[in-house]
PDB file of N, CA and C in Angstrom:
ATOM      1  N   UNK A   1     109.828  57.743  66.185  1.00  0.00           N
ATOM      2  CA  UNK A   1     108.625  57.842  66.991  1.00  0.00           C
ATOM      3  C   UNK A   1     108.949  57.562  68.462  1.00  0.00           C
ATOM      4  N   UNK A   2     109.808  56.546  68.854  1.00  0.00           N
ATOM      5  CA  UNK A   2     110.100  55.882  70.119  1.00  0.00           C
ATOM      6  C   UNK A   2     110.966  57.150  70.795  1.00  0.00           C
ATOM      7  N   UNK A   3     111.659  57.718  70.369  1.00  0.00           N
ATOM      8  CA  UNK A   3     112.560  58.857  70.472  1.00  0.00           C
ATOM      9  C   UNK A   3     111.955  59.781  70.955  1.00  0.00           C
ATOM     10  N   UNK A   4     110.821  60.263  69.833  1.00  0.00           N
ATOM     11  CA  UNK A   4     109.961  61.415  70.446  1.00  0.00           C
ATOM     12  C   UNK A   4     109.636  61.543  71.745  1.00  0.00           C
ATOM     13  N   UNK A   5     109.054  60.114  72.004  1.00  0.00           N
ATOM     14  CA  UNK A   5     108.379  60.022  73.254  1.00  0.00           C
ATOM     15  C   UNK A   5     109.535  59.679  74.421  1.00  0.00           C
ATOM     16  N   UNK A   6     110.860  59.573  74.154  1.00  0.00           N
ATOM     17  CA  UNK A   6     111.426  58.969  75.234  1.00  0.00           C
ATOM     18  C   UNK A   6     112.030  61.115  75.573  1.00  0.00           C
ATOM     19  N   UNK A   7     112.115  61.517  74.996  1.00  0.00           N
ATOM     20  CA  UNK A   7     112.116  62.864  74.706  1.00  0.00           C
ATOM     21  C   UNK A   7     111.104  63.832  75.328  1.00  0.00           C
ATOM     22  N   UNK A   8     109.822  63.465  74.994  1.00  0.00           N
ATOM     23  CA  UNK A   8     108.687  64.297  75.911  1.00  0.00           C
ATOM     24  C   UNK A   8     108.528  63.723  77.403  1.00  0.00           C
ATOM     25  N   UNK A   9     108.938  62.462  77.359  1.00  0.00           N
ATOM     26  CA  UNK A   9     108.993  61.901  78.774  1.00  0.00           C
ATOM     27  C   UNK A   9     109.901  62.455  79.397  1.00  0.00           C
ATOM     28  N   UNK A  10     111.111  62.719  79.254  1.00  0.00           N
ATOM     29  CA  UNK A  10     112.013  63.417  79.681  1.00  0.00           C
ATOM     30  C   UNK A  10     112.251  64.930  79.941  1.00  0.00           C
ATOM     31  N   UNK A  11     111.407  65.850  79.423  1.00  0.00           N
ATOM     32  CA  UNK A  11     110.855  66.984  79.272  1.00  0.00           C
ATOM     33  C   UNK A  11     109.714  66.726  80.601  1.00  0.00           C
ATOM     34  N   UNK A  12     108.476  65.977  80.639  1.00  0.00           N
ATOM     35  CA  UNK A  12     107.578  66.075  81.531  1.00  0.00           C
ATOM     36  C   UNK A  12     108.388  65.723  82.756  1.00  0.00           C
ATOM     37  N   UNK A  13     109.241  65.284  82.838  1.00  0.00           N
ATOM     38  CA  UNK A  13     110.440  64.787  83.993  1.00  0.00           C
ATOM     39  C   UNK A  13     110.898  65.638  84.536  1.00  0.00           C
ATOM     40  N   UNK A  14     111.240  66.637  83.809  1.00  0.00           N
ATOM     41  CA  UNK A  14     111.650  67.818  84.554  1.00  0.00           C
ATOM     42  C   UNK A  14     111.644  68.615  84.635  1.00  0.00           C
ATOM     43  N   UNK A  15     110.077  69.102  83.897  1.00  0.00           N
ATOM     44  CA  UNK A  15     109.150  69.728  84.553  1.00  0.00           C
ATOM     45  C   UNK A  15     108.682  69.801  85.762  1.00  0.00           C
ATOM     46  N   UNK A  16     108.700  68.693  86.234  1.00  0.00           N
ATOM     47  CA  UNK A  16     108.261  67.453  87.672  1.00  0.00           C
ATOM     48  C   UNK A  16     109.244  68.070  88.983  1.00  0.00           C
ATOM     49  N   UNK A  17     110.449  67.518  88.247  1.00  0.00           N
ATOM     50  CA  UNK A  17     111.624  68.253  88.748  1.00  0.00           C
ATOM     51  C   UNK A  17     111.910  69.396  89.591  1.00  0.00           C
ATOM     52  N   UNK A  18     111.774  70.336  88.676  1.00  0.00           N
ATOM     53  CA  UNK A  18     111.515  71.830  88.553  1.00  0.00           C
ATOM     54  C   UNK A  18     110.308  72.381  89.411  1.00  0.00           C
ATOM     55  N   UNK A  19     109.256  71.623  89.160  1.00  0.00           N
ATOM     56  CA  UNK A  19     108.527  72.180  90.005  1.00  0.00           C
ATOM     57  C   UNK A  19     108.285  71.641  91.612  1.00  0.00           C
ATOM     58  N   UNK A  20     109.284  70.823  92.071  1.00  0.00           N
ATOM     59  CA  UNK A  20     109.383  70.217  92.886  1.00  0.00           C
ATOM     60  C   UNK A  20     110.194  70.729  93.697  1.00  0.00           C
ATOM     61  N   UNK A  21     110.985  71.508  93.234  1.00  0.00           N
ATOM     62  CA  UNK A  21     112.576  71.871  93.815  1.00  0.00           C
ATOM     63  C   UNK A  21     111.661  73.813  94.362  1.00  0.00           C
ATOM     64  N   UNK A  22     110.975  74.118  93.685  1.00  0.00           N
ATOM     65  CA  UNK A  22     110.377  75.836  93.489  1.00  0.00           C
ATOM     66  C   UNK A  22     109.867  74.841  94.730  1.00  0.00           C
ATOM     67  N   UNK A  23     108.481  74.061  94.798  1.00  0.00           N
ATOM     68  CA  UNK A  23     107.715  73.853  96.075  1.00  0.00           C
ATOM     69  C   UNK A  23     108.681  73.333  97.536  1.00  0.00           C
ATOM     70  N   UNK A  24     109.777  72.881  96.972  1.00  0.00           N
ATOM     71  CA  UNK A  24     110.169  72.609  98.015  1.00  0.00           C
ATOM     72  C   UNK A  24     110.845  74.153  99.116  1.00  0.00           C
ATOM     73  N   UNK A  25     112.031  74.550  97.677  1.00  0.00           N
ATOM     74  CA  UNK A  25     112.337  75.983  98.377  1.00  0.00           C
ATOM     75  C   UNK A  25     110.977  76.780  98.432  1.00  0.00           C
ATOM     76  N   UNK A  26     110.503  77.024  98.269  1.00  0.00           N
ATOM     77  CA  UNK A  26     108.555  77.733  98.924  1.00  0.00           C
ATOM     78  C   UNK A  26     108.547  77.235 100.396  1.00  0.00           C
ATOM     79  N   UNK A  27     108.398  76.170 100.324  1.00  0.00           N
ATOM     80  CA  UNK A  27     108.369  75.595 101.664  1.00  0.00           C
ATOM     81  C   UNK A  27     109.527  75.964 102.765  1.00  0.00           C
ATOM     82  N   UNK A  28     110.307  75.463 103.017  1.00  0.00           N
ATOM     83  CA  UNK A  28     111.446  76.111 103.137  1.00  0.00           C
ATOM     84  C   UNK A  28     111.436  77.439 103.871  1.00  0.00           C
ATOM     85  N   UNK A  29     111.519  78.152 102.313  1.00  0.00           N
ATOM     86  CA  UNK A  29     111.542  79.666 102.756  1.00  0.00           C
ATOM     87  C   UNK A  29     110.794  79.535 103.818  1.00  0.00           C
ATOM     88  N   UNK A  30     109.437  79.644 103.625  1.00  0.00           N
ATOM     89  CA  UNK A  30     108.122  80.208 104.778  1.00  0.00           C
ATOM     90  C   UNK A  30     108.313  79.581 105.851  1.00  0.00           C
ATOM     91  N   UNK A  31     108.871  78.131 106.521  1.00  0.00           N
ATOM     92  CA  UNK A  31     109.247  78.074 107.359  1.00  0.00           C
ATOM     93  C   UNK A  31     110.601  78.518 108.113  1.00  0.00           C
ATOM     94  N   UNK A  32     111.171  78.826 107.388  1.00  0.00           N
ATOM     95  CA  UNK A  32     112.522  79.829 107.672  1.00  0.00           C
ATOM     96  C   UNK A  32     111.789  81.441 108.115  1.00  0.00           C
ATOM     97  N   UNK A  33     111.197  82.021 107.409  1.00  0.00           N
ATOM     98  CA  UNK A  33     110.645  83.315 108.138  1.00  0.00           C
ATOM     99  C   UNK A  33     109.734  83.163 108.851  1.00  0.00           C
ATOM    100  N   UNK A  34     108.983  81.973 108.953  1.00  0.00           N
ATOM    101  CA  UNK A  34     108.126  81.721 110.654  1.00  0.00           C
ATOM    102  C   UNK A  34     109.124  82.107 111.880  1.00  0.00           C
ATOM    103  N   UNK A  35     110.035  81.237 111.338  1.00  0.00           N
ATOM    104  CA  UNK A  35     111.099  81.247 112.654  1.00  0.00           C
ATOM    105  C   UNK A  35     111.823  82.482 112.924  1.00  0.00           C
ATOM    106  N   UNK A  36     112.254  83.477 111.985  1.00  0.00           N
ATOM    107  CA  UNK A  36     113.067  84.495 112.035  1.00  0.00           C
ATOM    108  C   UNK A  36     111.746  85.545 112.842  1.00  0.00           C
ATOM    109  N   UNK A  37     110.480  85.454 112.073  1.00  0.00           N
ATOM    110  CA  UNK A  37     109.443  86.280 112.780  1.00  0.00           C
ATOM    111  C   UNK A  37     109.210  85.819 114.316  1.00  0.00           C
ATOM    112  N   UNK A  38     108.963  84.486 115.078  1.00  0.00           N
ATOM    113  CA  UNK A  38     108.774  84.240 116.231  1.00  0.00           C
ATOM    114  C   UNK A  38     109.802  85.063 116.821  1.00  0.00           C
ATOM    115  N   UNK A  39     110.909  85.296 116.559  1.00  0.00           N
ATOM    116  CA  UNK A  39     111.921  85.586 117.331  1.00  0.00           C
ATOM    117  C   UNK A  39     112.159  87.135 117.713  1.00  0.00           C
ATOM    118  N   UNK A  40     111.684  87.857 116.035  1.00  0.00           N
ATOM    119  CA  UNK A  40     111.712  89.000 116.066  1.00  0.00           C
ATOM    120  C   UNK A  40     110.681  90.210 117.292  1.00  0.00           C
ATOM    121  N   UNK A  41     111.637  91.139 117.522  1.00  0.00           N
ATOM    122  CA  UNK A  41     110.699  91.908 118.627  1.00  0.00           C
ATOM    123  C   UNK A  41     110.598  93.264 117.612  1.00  0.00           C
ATOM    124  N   UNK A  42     109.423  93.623 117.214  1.00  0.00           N
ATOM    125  CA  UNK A  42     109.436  94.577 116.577  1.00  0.00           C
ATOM    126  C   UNK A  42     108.391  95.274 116.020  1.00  0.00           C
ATOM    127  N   UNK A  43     107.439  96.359 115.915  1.00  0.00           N
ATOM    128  CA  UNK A  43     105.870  96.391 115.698  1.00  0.00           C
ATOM    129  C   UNK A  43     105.491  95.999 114.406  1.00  0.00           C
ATOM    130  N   UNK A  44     104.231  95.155 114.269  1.00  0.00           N
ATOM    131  CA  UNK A  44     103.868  94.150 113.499  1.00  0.00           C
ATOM    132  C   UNK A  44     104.437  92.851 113.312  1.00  0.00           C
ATOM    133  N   UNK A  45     105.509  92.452 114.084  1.00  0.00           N
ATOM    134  CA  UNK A  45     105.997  91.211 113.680  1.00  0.00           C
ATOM    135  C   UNK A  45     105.014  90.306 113.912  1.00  0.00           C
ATOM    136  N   UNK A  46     104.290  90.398 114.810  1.00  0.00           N
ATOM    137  CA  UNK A  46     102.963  89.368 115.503  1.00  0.00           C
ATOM    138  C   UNK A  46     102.133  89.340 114.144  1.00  0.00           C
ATOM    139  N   UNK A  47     101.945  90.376 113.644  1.00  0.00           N
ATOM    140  CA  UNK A  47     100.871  90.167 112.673  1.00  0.00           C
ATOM    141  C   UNK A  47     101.619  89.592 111.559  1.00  0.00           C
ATOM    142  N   UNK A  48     103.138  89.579 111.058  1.00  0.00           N
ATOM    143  CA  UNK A  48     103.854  89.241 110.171  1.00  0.00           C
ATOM    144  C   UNK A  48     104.080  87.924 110.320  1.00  0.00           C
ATOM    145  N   UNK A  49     103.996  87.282 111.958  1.00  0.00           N
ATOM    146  CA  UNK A  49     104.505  85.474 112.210  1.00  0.00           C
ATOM    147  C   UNK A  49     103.059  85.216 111.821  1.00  0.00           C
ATOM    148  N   UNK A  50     101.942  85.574 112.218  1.00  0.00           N
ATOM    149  CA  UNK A  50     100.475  84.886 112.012  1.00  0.00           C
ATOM    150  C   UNK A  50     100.620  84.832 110.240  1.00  0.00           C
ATOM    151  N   UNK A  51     100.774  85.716 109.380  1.00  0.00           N
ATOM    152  CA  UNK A  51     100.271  85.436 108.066  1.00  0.00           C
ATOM    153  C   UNK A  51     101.156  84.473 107.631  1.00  0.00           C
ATOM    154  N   UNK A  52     102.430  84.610 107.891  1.00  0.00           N
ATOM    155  CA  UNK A  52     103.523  83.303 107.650  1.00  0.00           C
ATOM    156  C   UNK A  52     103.252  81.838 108.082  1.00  0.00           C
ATOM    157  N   UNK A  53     102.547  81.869 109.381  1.00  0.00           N
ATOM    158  CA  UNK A  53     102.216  80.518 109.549  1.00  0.00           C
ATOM    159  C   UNK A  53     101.160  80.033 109.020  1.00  0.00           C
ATOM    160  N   UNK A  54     100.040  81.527 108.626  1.00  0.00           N
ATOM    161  CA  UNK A  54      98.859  81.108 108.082  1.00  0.00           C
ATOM    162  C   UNK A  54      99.311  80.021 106.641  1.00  0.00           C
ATOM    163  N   UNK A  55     100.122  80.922 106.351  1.00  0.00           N
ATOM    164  CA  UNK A  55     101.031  80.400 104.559  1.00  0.00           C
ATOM    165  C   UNK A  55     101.757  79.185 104.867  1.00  0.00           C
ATOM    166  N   UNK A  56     101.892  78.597 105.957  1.00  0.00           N
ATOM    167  CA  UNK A  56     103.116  77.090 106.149  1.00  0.00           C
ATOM    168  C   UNK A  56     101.647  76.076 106.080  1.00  0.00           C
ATOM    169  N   UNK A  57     100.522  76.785 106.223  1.00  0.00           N
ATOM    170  CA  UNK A  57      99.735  75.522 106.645  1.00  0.00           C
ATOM    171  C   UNK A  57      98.733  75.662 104.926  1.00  0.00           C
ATOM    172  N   UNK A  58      98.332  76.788 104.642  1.00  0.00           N
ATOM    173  CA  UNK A  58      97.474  76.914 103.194  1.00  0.00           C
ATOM    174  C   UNK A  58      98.292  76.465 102.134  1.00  0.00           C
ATOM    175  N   UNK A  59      99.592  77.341 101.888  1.00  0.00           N
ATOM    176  CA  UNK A  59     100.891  76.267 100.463  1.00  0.00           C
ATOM    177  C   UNK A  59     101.039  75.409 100.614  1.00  0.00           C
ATOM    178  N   UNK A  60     101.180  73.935 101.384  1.00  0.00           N
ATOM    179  CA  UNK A  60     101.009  72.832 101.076  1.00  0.00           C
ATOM    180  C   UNK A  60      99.513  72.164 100.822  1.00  0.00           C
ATOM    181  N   UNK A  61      98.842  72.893 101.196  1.00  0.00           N
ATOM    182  CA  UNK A  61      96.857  72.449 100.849  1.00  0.00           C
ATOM    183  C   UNK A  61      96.812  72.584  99.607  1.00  0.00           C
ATOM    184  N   UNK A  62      97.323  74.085  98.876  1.00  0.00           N
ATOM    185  CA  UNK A  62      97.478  74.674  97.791  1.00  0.00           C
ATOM    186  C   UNK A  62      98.115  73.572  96.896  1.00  0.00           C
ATOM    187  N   UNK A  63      98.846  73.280  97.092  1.00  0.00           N
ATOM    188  CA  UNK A  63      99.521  72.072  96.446  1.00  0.00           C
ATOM    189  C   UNK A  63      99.475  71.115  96.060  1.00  0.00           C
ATOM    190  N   UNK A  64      99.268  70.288  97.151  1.00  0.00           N
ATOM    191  CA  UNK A  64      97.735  69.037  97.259  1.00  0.00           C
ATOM    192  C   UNK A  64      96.870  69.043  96.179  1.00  0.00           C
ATOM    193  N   UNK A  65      96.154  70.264  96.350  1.00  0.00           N
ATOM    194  CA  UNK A  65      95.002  70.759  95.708  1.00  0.00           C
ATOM    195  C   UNK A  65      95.259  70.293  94.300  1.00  0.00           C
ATOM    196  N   UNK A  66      96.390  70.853  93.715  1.00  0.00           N
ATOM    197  CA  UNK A  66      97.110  71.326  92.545  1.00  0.00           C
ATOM    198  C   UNK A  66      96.910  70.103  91.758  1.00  0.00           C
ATOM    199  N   UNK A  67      97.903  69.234  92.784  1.00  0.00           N
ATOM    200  CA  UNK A  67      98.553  67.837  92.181  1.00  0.00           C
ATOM    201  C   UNK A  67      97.176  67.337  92.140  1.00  0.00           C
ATOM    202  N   UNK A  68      96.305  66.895  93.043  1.00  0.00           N
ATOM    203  CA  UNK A  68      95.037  66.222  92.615  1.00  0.00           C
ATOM    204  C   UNK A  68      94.029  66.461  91.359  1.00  0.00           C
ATOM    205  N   UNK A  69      94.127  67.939  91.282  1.00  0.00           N
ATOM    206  CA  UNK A  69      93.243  68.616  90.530  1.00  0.00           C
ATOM    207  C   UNK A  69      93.976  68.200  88.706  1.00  0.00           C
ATOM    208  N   UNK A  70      95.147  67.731  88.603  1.00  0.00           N
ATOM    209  CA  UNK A  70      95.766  67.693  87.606  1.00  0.00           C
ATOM    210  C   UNK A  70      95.760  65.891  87.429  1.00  0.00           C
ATOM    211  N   UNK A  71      95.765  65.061  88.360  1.00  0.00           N
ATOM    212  CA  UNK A  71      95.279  64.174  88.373  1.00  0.00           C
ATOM    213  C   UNK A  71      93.637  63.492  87.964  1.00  0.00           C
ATOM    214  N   UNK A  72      93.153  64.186  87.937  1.00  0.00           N
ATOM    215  CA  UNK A  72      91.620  64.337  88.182  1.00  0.00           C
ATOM    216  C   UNK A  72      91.593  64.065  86.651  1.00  0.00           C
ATOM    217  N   UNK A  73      91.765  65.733  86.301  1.00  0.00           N
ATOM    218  CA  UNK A  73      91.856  66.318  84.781  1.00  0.00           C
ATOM    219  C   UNK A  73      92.431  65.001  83.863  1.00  0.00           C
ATOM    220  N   UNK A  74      93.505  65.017  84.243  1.00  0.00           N
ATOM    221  CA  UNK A  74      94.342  63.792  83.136  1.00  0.00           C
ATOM    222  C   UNK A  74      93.947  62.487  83.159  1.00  0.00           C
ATOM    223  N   UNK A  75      93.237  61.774  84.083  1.00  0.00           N
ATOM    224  CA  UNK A  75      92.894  60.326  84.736  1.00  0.00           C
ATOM    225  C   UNK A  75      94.136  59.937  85.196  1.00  0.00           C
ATOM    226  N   UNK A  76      94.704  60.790  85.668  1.00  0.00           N
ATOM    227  CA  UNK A  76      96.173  59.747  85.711  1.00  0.00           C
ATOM    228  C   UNK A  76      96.402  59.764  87.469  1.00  0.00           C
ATOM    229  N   UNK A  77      96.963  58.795  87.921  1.00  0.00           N
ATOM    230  CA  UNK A  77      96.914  58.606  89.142  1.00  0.00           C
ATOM    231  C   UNK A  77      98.063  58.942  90.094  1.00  0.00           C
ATOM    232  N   UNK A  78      98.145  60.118  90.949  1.00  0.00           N
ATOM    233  CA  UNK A  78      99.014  60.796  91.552  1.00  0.00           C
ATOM    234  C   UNK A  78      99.191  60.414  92.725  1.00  0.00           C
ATOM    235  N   UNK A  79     100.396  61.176  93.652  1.00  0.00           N
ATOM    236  CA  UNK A  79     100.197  60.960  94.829  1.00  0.00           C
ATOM    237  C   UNK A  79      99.220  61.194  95.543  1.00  0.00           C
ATOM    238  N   UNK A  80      98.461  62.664  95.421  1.00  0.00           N
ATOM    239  CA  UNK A  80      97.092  62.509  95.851  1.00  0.00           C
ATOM    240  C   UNK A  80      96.079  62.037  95.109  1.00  0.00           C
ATOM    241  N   UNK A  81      96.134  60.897  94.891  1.00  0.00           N
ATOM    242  CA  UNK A  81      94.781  60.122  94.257  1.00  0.00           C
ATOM    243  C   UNK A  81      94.021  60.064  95.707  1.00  0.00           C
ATOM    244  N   UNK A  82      93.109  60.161  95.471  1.00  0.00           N
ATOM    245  CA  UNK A  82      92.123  59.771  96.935  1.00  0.00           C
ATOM    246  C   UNK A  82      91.884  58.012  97.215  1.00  0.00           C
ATOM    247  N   UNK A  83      91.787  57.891  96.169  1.00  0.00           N
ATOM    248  CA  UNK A  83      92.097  56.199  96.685  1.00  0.00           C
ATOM    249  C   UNK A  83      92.811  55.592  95.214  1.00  0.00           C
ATOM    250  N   UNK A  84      93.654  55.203  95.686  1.00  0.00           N
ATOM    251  CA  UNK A  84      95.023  54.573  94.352  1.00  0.00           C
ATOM    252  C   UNK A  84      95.197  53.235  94.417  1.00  0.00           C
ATOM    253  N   UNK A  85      94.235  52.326  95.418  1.00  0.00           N
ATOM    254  CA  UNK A  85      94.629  50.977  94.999  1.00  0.00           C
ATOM    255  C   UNK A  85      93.122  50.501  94.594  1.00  0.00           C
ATOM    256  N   UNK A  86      91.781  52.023  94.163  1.00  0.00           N
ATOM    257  CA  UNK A  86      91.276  51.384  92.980  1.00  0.00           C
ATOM    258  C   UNK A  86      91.206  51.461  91.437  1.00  0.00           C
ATOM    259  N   UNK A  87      90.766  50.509  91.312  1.00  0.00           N
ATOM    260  CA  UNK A  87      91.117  50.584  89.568  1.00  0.00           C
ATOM    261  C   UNK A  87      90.431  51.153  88.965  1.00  0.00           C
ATOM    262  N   UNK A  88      91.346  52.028  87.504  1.00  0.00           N
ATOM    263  CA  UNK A  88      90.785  52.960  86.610  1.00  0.00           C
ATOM    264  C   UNK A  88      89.268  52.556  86.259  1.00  0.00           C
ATOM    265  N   UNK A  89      88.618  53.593  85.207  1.00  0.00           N
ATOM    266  CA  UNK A  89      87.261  53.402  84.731  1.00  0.00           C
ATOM    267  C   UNK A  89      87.955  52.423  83.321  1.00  0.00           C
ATOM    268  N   UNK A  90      88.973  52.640  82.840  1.00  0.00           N
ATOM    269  CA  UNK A  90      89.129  52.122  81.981  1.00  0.00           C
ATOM    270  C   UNK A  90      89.523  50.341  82.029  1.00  0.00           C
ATOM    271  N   UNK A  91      90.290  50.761  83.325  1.00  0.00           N
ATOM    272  CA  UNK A  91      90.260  48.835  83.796  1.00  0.00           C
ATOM    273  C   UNK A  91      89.405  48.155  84.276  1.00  0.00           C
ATOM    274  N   UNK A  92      88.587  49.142  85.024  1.00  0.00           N
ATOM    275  CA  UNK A  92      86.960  48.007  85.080  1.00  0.00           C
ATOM    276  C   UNK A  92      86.125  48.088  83.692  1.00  0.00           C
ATOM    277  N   UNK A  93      86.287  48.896  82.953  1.00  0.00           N
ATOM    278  CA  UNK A  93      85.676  48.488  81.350  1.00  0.00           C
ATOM    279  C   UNK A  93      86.302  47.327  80.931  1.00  0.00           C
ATOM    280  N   UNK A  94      87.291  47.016  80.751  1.00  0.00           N
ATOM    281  CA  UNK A  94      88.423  46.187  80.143  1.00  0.00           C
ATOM    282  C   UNK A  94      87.791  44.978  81.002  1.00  0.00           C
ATOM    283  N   UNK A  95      87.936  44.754  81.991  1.00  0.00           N
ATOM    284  CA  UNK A  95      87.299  43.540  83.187  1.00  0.00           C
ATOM    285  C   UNK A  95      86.402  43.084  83.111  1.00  0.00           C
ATOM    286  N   UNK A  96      84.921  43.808  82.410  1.00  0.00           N
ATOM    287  CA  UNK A  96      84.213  43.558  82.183  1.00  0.00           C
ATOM    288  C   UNK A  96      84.074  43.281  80.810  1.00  0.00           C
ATOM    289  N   UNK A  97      84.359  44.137  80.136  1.00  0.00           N
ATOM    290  CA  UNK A  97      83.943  43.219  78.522  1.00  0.00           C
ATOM    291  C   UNK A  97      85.045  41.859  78.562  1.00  0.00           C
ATOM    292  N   UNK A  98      85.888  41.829  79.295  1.00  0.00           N
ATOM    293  CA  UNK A  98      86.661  40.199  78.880  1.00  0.00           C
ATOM    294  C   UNK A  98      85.481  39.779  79.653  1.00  0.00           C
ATOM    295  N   UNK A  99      85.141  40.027  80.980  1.00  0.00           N
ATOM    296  CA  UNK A  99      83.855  38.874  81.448  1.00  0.00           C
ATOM    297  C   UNK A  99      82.734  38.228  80.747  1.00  0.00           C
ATOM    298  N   UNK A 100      82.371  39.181  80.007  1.00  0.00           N
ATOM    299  CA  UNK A 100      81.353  39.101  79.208  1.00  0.00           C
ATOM    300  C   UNK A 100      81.704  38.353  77.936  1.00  0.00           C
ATOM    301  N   UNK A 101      82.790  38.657  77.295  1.00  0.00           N
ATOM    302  CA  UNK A 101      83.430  37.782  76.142  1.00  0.00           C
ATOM    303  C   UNK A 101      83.933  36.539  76.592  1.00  0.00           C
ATOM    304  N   UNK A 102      83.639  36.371  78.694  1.00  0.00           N
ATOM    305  CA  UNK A 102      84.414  34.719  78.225  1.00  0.00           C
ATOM    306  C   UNK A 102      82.998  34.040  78.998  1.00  0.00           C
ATOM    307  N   UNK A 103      81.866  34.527  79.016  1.00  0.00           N
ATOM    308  CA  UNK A 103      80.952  34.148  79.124  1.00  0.00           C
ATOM    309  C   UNK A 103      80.090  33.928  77.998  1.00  0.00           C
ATOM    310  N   UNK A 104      80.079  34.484  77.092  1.00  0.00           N
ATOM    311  CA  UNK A 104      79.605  34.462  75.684  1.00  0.00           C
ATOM    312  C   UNK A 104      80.494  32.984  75.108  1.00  0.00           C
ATOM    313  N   UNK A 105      81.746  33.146  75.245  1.00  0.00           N
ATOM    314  CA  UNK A 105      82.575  31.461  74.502  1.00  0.00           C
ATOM    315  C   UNK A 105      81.956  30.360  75.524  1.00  0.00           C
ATOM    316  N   UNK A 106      81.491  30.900  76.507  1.00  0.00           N
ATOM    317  CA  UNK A 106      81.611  29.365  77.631  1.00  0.00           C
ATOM    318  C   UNK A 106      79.840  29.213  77.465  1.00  0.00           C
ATOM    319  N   UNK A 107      79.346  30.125  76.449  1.00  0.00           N
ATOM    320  CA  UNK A 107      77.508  29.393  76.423  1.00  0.00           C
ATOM    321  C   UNK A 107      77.704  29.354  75.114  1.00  0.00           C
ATOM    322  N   UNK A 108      78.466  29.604  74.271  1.00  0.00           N
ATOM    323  CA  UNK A 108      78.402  29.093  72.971  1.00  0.00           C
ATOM    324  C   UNK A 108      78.757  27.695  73.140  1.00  0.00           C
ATOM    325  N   UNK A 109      79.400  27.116  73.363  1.00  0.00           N
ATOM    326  CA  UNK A 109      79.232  25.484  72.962  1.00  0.00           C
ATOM    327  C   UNK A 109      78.493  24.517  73.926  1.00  0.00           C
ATOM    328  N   UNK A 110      77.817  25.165  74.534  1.00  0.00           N
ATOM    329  CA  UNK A 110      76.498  24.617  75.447  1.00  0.00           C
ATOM    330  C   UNK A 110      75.028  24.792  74.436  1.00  0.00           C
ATOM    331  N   UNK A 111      75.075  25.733  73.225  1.00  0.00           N
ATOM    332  CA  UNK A 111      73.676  26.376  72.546  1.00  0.00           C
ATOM    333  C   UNK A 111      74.028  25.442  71.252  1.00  0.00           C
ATOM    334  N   UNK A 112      75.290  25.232  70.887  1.00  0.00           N
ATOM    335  CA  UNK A 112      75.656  24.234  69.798  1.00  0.00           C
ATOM    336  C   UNK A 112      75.484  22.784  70.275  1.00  0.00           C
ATOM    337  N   UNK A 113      75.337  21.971  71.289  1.00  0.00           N
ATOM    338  CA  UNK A 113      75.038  20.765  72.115  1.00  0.00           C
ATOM    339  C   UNK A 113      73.542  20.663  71.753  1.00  0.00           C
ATOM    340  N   UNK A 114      73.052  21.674  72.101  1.00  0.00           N
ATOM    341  CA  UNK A 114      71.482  21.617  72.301  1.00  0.00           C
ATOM    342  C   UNK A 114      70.796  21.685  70.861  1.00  0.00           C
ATOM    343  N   UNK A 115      71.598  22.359  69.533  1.00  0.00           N
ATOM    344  CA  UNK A 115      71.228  22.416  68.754  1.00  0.00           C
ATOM    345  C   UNK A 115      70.912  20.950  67.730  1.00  0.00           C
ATOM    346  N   UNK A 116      71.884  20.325  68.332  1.00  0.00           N
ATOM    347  CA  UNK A 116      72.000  19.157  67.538  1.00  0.00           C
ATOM    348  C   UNK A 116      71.581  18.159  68.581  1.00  0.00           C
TER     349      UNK A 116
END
């Protein structure tokens, strides 16, 4: 069982990986043909540097987007979490029923005093 999972962890790893290395060369590239287009003199290149830069500034939004949107979906907390130093729905559940369970022990032997 421990295997399995040290196994799918390792699989989602580099997946991670993989798709990290594609966004990075993405990136990359398009700023590599921004630059080859600024330079170029040639008809349409103007219209060829504008859609390229349009693309250096939308593929990383695109991305963003991605990673949050998959964060969202899973509850799981990414680099784009919108705010990551607050705590899950599941850890303020957890926070609260211990509150409540150590408020319940701390009036139980105050209702047993009174009983007797």
């Amino acid at each position: 069982m421990e295997t399995e999972n040290k196994t799918e962890n390792k699989k989602v790893k580099r997946h991670k990986q993989i798709a990290a290395i594609i966004g990075i060369v993405l990136l990359a590239g398009l700023y590599l043909v921004t630059l080859i287009l600024a330079l170029c003199r040639f008809e349409g290149a103007s219209s060829l540097f504008m859609g390229a830069l349009a693309c250096t500034v939308v593929v990383p939004i695109l991305i963003w987007i991605y990673i949050w949107l998959y964060g969202l979906l899973t509850r799981k907390k990414t680099i784009a979490t919108l705010f990551p130093d607050t705590p899950d729905d599941e850890e303020v559940l957890e926070a609260r029923i211990a509150k409540m369970q150590a408020e319940e022990s701390a009036d139980s032997p105050d209702k047993n005093k009174s009983k007797n």
